[in-house]
Structures are given as structure tokens and as C-alpha cells.
Protein backbone atom coordinates (compact mmCIF):
# COMPACT_ATOMS: atom_id res chain seq x y z
CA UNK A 1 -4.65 33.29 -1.11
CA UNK A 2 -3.42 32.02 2.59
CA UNK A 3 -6.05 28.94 1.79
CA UNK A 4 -3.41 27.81 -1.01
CA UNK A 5 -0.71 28.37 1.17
CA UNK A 6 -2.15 26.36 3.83
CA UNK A 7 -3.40 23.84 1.77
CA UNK A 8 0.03 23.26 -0.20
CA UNK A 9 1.53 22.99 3.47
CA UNK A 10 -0.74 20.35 4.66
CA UNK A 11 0.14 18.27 1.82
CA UNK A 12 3.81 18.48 2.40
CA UNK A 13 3.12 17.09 5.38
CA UNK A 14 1.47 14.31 4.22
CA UNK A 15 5.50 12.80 3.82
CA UNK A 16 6.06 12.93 7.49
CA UNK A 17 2.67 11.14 8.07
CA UNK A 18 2.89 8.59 5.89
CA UNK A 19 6.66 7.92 5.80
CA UNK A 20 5.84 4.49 6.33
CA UNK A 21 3.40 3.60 3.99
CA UNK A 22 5.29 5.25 1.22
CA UNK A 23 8.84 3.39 2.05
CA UNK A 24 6.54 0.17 1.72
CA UNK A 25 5.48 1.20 -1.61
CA UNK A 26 8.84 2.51 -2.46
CA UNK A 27 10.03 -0.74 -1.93
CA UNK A 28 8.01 -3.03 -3.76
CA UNK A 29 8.26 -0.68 -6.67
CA UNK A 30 11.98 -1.32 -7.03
CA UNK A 31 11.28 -5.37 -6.25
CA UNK A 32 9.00 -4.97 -9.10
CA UNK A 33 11.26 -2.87 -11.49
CA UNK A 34 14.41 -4.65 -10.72
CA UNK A 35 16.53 -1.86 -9.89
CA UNK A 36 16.05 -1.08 -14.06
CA UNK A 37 15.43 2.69 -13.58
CA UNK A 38 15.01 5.19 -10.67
CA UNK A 39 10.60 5.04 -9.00
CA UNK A 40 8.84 8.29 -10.00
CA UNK A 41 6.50 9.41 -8.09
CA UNK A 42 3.56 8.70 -11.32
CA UNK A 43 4.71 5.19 -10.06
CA UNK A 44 3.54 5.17 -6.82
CA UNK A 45 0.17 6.63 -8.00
CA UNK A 46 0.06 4.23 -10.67
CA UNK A 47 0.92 1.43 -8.25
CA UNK A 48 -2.16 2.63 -5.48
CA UNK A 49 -4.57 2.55 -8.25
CA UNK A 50 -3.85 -0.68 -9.74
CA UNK A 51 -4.03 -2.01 -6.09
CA UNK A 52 -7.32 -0.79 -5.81
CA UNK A 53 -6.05 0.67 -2.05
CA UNK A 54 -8.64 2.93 -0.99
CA UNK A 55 -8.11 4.87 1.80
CA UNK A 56 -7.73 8.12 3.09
CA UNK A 57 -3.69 7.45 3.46
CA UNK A 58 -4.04 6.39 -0.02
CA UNK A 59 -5.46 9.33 -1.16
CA UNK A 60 -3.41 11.73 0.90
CA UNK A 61 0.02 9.80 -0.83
CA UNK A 62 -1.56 10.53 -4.44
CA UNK A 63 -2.56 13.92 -3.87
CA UNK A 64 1.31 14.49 -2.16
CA UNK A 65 2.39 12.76 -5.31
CA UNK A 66 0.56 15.42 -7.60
CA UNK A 67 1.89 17.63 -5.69
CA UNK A 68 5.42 17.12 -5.96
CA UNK A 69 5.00 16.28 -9.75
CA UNK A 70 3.58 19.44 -10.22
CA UNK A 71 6.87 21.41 -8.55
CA UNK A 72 8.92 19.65 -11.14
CA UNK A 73 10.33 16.87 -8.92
CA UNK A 74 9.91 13.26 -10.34
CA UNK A 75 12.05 10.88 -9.06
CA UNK A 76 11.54 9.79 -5.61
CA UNK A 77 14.06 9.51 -3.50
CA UNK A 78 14.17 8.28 0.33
């Protein structure tokens, strides 16, 4: 059980690593949506895939996605 734990708290830190990245993505998200509707974080997933960005930061930001999709929080917000 304290494998989940720390596992779930590694990716929660994944934000403070990759704050970054992730307001770069933010922000081309809204360039491309126009301000239309709030970014989600299915979005930013959506957006590294169809980018074809492989890298570990990459991954880390998806699974950190997941993760926060999964606790019921869908809207990003910086």
C-alpha cells in the first residue's frame, strides 16, 4: 500500500517539475481555442499526442494529467 502512496506523490510532483512546460502548453491551447471554453486537462494530453512530443517530460505531464482526471478535477487552471 505505501508504493501507491508514494507513487501518487511523485506524480503530484510532476506540476512543480514541469511548471514550465505545462504553462507553454497551457498557452497555446487557449491561442488555439480562442478563449471559447476553459483547457481541460484531456486537452493537454490530447495536444502532446497529436504533437507527436515524446519524451520523458511528456510522459510525466500525461500521466499527471490522468492523474488529476482521475481525482475528479478537469479544468486546468494556472
Amino acid at each position: 500500500m505505501s508504493q501507491i502512496i508514494n507513487k501518487s506523490e511523485e506524480i503530484e510532483d510532476y506540476y512543480h517539475q514541469h511548471l514550465e512546460v505545462l504553462q507553454k502548453i497551457h498557452s497555446q491551447l487557449k491561442e488555439l481555442i480562442r478563449n471559447q471554453r476553459q483547457v481541460t486537462y484531456s486537452d493537454i494530453i490530447n495536444f502532446i499526442i497529436k504533437q507527436n512530443y515524446k519524451n520523458k517530460i511528456y510522459t510525466q505531464i500525461i500521466l499527471w494529467c490522468n492523474y488529476k482526471i482521475r481525482k475528479g478535477n478537469f479544468f486546468v487552471d494556472f
